[in-house]
N, C-alpha and C. Protein backbone atom coordinates (compact mmCIF):
# COMPACT_ATOMS: atom_id res chain seq x y z
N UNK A 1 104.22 112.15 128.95
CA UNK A 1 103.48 111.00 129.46
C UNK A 1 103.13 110.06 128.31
N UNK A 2 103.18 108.96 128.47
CA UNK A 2 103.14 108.17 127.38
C UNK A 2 101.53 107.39 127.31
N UNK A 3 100.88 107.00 126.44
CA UNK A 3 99.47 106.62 126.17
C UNK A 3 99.50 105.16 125.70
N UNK A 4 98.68 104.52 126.12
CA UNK A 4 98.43 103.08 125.62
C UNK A 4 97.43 103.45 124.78
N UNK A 5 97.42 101.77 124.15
CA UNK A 5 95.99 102.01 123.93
C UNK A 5 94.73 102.20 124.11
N UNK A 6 93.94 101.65 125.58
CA UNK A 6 93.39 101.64 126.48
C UNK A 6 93.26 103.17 126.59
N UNK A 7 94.24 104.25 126.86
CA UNK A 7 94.28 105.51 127.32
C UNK A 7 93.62 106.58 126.12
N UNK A 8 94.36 105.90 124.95
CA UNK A 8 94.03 106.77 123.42
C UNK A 8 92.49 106.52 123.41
N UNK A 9 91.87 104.89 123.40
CA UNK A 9 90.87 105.51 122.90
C UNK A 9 89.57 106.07 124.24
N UNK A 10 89.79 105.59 125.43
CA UNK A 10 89.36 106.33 126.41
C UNK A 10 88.97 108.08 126.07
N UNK A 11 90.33 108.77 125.70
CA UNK A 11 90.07 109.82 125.08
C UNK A 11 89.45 110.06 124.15
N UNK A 12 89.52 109.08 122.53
CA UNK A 12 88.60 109.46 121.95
C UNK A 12 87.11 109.52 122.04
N UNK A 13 87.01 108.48 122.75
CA UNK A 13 85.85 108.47 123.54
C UNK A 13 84.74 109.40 124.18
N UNK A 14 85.62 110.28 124.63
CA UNK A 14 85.42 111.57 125.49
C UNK A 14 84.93 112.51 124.21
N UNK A 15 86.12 112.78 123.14
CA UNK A 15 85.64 113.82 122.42
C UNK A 15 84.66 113.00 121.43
N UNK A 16 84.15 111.88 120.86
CA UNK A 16 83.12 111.30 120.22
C UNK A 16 82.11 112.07 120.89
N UNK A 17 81.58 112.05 122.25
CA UNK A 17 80.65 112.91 122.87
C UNK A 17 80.56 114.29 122.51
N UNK A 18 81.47 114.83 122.15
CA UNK A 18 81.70 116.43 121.66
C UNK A 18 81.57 116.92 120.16
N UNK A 19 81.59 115.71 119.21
CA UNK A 19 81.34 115.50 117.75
C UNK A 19 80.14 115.34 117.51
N UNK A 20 79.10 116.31 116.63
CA UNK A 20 77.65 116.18 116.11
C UNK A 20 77.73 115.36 115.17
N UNK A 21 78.88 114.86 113.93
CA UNK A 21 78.31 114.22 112.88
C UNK A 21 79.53 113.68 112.90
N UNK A 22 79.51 112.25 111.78
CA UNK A 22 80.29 111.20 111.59
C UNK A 22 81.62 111.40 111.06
N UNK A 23 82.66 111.42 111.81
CA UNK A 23 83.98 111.89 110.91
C UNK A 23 84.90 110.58 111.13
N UNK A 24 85.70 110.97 110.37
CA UNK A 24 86.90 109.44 110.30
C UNK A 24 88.37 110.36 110.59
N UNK A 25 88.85 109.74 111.21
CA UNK A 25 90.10 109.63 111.91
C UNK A 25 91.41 108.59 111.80
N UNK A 26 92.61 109.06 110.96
CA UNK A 26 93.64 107.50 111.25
C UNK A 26 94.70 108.17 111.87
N UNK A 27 94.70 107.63 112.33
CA UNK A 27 96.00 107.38 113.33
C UNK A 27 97.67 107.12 112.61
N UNK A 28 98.23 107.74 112.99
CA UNK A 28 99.80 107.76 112.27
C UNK A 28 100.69 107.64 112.96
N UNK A 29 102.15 107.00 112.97
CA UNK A 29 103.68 107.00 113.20
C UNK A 29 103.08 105.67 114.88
N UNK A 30 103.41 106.49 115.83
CA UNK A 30 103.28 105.59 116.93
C UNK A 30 102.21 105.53 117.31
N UNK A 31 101.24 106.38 117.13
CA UNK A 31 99.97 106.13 117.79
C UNK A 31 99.34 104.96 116.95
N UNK A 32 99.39 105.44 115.62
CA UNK A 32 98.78 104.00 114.70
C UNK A 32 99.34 102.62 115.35
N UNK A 33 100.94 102.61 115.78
CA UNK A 33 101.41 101.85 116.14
C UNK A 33 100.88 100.81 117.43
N UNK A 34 100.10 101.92 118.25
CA UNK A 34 100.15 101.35 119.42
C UNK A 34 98.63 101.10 119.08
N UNK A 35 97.81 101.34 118.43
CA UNK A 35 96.49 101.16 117.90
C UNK A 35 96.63 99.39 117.29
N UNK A 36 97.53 99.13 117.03
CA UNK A 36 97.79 98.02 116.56
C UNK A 36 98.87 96.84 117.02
N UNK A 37 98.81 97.48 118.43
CA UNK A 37 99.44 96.33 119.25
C UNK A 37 100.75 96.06 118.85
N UNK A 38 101.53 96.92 117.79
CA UNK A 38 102.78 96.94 117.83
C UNK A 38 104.23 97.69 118.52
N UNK A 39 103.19 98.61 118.96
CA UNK A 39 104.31 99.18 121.02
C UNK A 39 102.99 99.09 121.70
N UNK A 40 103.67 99.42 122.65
CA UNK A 40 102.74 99.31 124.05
C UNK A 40 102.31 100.53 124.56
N UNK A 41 102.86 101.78 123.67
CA UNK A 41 102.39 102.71 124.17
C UNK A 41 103.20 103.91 123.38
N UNK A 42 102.96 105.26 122.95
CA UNK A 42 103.64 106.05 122.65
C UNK A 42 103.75 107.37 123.34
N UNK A 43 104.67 108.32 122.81
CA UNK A 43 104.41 109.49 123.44
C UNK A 43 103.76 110.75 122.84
N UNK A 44 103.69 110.70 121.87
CA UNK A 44 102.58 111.94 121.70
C UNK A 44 101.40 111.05 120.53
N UNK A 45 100.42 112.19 119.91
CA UNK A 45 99.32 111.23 119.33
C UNK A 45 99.35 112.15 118.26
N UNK A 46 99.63 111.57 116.87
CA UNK A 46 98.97 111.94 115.41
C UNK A 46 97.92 111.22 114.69
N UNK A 47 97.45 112.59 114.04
CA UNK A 47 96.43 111.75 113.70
C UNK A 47 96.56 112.52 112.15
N UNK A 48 95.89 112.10 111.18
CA UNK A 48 95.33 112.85 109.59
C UNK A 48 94.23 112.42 109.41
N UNK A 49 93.46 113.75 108.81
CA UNK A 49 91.79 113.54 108.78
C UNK A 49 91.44 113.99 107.29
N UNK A 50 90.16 113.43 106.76
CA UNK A 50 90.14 114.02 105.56
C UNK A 50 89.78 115.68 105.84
N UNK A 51 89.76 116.45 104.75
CA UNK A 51 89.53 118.06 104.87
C UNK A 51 88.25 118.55 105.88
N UNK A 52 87.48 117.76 105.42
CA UNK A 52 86.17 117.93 105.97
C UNK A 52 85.68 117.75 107.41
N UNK A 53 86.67 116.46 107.82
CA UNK A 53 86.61 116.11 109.04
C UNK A 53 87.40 116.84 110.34
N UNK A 54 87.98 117.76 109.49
CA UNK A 54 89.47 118.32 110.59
C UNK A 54 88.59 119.61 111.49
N UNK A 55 88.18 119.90 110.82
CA UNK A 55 87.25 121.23 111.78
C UNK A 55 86.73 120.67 112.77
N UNK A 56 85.83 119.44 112.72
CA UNK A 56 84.91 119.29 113.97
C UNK A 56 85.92 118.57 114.81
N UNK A 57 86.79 117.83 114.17
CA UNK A 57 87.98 117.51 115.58
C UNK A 57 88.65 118.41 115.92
N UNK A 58 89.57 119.39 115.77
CA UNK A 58 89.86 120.55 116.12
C UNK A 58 88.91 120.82 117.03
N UNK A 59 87.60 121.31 116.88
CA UNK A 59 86.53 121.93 117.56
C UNK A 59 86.85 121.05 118.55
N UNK A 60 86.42 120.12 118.61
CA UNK A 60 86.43 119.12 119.75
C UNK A 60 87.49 118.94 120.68
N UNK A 61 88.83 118.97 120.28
CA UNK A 61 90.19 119.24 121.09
C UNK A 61 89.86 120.24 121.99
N UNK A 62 89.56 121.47 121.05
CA UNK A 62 89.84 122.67 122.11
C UNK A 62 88.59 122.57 122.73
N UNK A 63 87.61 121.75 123.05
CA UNK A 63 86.68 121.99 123.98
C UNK A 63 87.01 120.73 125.04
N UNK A 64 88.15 120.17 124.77
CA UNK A 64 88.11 119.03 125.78
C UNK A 64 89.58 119.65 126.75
N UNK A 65 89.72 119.74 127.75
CA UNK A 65 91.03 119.99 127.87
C UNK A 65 91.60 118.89 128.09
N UNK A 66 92.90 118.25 127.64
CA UNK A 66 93.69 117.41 127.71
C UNK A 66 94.71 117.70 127.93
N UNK A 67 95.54 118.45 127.76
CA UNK A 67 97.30 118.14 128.08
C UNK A 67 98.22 117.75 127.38
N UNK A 68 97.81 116.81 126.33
CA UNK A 68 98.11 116.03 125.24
C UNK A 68 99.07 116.57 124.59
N UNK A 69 100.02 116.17 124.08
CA UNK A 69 100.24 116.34 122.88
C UNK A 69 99.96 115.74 121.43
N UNK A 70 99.46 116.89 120.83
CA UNK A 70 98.50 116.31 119.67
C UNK A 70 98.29 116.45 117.64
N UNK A 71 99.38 116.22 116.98
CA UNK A 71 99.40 116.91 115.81
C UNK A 71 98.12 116.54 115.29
N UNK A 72 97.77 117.41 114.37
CA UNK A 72 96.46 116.65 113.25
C UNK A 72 97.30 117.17 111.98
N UNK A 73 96.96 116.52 110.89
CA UNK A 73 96.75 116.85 109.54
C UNK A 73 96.06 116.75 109.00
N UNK A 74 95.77 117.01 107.74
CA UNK A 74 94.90 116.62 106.86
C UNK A 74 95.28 116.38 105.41
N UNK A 75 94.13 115.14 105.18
CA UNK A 75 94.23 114.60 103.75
C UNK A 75 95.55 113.86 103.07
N UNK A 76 95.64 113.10 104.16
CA UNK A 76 96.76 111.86 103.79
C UNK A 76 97.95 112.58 104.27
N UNK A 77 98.55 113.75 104.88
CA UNK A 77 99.44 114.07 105.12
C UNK A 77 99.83 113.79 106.75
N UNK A 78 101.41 113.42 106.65
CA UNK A 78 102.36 112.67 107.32
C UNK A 78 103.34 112.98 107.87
N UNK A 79 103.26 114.22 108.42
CA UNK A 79 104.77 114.88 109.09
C UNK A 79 104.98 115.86 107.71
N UNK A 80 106.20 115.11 106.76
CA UNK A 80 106.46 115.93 105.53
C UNK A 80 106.23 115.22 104.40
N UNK A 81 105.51 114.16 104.93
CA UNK A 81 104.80 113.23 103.40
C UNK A 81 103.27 113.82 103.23
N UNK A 82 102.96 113.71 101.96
CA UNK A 82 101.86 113.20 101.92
C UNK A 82 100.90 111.73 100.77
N UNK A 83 100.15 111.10 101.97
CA UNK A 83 99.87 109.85 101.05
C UNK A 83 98.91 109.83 99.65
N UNK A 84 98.83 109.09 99.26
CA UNK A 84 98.36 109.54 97.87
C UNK A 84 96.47 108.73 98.40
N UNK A 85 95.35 109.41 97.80
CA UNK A 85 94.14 109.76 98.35
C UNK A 85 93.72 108.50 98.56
N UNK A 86 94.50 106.78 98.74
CA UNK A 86 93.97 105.79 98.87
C UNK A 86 94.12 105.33 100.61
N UNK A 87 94.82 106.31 100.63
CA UNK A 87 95.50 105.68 102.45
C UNK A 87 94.09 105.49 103.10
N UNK A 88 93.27 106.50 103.09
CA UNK A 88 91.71 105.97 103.54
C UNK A 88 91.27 104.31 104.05
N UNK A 89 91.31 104.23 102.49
CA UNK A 89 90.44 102.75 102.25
C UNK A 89 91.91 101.80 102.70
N UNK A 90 92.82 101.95 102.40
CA UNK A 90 94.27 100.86 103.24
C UNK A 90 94.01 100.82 104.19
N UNK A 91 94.04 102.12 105.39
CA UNK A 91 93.75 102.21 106.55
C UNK A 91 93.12 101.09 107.26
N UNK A 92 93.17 100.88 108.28
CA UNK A 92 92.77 99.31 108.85
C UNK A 92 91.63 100.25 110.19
N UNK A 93 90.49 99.91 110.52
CA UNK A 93 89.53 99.86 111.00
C UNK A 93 89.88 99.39 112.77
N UNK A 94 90.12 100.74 113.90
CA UNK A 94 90.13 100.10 115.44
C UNK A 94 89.09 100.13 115.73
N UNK A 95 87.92 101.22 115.94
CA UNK A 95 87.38 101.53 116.60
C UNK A 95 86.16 102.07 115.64
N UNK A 96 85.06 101.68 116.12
CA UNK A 96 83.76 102.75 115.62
C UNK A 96 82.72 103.40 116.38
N UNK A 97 82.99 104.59 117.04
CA UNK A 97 82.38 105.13 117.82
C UNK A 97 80.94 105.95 117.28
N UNK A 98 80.08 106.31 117.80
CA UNK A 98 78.94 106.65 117.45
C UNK A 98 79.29 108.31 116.33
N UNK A 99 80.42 109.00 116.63
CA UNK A 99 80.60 110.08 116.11
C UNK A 99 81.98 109.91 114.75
N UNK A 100 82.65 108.61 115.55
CA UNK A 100 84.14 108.69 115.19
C UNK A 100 84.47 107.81 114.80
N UNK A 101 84.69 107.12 113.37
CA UNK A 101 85.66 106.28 113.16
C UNK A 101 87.02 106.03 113.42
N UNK A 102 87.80 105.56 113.99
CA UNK A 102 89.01 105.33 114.41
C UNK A 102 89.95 104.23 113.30
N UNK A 103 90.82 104.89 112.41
CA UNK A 103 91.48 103.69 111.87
C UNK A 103 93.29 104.47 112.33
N UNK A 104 93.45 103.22 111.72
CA UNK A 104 95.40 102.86 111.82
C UNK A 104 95.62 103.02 110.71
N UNK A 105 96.98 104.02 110.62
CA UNK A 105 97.37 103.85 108.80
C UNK A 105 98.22 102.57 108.35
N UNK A 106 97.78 101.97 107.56
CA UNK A 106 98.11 100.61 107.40
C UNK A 106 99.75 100.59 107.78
N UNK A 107 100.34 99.81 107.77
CA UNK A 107 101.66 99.37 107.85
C UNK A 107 102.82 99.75 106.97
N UNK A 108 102.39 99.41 105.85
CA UNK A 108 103.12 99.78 104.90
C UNK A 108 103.35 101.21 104.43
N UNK A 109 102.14 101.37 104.72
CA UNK A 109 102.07 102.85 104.65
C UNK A 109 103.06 104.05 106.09
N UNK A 110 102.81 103.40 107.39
CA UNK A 110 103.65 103.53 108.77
C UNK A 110 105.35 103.54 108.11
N UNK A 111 105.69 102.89 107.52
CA UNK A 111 107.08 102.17 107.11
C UNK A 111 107.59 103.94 106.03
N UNK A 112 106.36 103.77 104.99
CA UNK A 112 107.39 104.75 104.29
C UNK A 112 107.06 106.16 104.82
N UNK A 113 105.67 106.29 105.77
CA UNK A 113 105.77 107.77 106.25
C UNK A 113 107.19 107.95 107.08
N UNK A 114 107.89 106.99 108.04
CA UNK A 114 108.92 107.03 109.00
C UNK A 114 110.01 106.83 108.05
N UNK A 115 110.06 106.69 106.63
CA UNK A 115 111.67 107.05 106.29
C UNK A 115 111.72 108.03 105.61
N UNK A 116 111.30 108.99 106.04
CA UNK A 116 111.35 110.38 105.37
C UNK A 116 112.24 110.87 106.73
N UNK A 117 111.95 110.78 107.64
CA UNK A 117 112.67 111.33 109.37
C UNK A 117 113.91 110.14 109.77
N UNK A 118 113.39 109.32 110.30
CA UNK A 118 114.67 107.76 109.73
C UNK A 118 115.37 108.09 111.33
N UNK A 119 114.84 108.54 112.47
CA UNK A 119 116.00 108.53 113.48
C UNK A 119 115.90 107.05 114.38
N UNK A 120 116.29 106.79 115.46
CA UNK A 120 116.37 105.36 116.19
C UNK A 120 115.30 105.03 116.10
N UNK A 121 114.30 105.56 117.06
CA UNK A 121 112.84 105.36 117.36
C UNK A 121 112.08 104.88 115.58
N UNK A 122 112.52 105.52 114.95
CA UNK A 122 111.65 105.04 113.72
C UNK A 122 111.99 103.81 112.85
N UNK A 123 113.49 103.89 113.00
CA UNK A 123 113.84 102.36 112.68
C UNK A 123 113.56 101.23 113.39
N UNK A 124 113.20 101.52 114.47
CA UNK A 124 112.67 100.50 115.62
C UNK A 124 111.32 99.84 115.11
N UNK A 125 110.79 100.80 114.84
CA UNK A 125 109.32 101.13 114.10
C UNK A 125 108.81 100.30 112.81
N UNK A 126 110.22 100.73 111.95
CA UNK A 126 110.16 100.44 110.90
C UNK A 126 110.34 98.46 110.80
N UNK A 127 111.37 98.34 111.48
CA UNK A 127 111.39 96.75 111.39
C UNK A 127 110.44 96.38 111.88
N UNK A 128 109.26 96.81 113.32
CA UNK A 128 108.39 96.38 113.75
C UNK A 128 107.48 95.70 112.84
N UNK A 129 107.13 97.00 111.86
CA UNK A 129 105.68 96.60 111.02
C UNK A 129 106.69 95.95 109.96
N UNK A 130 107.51 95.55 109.30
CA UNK A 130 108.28 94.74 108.33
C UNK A 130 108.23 93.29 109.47
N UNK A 131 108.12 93.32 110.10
CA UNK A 131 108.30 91.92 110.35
C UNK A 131 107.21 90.98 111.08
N UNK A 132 106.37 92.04 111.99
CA UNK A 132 104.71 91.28 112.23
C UNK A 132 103.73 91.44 111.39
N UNK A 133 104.10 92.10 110.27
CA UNK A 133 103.17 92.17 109.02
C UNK A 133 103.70 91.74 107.75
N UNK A 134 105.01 90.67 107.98
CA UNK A 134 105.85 90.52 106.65
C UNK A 134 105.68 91.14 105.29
N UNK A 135 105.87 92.55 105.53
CA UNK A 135 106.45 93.04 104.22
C UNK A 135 107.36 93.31 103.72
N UNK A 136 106.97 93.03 102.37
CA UNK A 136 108.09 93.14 101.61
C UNK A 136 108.70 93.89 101.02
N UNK A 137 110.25 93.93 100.35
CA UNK A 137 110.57 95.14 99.77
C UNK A 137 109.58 95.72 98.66
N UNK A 138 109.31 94.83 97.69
CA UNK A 138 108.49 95.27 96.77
C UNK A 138 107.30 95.97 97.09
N UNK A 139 106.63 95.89 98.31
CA UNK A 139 105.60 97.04 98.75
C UNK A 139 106.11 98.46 99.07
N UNK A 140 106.88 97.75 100.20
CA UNK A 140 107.91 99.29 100.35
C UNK A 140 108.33 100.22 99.10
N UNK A 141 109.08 99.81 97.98
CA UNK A 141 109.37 100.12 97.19
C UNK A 141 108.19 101.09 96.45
N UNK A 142 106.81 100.09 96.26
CA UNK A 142 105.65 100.57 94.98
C UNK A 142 105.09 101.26 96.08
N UNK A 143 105.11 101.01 97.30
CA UNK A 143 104.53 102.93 98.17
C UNK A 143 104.87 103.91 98.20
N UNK A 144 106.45 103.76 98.41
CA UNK A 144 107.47 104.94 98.68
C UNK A 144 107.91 105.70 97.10
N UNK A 145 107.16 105.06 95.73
CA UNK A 145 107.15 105.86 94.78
C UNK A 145 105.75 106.68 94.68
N UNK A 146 104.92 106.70 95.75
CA UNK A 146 103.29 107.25 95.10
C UNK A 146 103.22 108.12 96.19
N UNK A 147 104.14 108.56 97.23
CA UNK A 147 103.97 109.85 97.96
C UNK A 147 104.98 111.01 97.84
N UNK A 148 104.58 112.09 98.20
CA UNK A 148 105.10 113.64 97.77
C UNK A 148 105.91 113.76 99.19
N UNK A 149 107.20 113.64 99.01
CA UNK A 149 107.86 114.42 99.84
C UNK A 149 108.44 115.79 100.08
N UNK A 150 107.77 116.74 101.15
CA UNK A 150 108.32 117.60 100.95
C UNK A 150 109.78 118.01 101.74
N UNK A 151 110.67 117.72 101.03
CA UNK A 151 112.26 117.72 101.59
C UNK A 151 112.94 117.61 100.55
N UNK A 152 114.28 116.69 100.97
CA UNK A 152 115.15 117.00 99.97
C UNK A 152 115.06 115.28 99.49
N UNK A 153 114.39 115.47 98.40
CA UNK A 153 114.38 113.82 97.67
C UNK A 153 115.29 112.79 97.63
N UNK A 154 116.30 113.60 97.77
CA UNK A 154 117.77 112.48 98.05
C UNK A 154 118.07 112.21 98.93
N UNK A 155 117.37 112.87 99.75
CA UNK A 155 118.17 112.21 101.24
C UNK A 155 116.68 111.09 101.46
N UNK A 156 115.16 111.20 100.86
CA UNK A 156 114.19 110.41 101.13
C UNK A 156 114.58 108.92 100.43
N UNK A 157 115.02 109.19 98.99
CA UNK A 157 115.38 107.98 98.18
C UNK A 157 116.73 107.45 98.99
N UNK A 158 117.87 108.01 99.73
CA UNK A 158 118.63 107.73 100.29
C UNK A 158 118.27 106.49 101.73
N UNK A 159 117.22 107.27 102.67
CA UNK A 159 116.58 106.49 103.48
C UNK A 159 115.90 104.87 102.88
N UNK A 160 115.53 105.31 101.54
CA UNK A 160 114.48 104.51 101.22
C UNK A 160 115.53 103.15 101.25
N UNK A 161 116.45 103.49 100.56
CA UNK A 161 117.83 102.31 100.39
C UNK A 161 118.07 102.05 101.27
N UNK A 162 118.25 102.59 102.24
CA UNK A 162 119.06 102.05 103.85
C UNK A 162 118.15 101.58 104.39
N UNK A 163 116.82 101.65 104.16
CA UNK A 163 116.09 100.68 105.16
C UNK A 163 115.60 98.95 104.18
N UNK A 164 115.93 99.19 103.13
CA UNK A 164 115.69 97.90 102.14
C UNK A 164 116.77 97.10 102.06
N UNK A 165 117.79 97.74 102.36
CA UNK A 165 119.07 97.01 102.59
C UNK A 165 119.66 96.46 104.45
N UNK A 166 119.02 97.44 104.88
CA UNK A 166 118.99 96.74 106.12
C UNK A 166 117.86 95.62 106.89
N UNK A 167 116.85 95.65 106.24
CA UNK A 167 115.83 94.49 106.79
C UNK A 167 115.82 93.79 105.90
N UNK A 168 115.73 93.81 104.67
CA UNK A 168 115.16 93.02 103.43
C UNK A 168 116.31 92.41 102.55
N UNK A 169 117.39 92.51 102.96
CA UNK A 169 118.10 91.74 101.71
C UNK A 169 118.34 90.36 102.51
């Protein structure tokens, strides 16, 4: 089932009520996406929390039942990236709920977590935020050197080329 935005934060909503103290939350790949009005909706929801914050959301999942599908991480980590400890403060600001901050992982940051994986859906993705947020190679570039991939580096530096050569030259 696929989630708007409207639907995402409805939910967070729900578990903000289930959270005793102030935690921060960003949003990653499509959900950030759709947090930011760049799809209309995705199908499952990620999120990365700092260390501290991941317990009481956890807690809160399993006391809400949803259905969802729902990854969490923690501490800047991205599928098989992880961002280096500034993604925080990049992060762009949706929502501030009484328990829950809600941010989007910035754009640029969206761009090089999705060329580590690189399938249709993410190239879709990828030109999205390259082109309603005009960035440039040179960001792409000075991001996609300051995160840890865990894979095979050549095939990440490989992606990294095919997507700079396909939007940006």
């Amino acid at each position: 089932m696929p989630f708007d935005k409207g639907t995402l934060l409805d939910f967070l909503k729900i578990l903000d009520g289930r959270i005793s103290r102030k935690i921060t939350i960003v949003a990653v790949g499509g959900t950030a996406m759709t947090l930011l009005d760049l799809k209309p909706s995705t199908i499952d929801v990620d999120f990365t929390l700092p260390s501290e914050d991941k317990i009481a959301f956890d807690k809160a999942l399993a006391d809400e039942p949803h259905g969802f599908k729902i990854d969490v991480w923690k501490d800047g980590a991205v599928f098989c990236q992880t961002l280096p400890n500034d993604y925080l403060d990049k992060s762009i600001e949706v929502a501030n709920f009484e328990h829950i901050l809600l941010k989007a992982l910035h754009p640029v940051d969206i761009v090089v977590t999705k060329i580590g994986r690189l399938d249709d859906r993410d190239m879709q993705d990828i030109e999205a935020c390259i082109k309603r947020f005009s960035i440039s190679k040179e960001q792409i570039k000075k991001r996609a050197a300051t995160i840890q991939y865990a894979g095979n580096e050549d095939i990440y530096r490989y992606n990294l080329e095919y997507v700079l050569k396909r939007f940006l030259n």
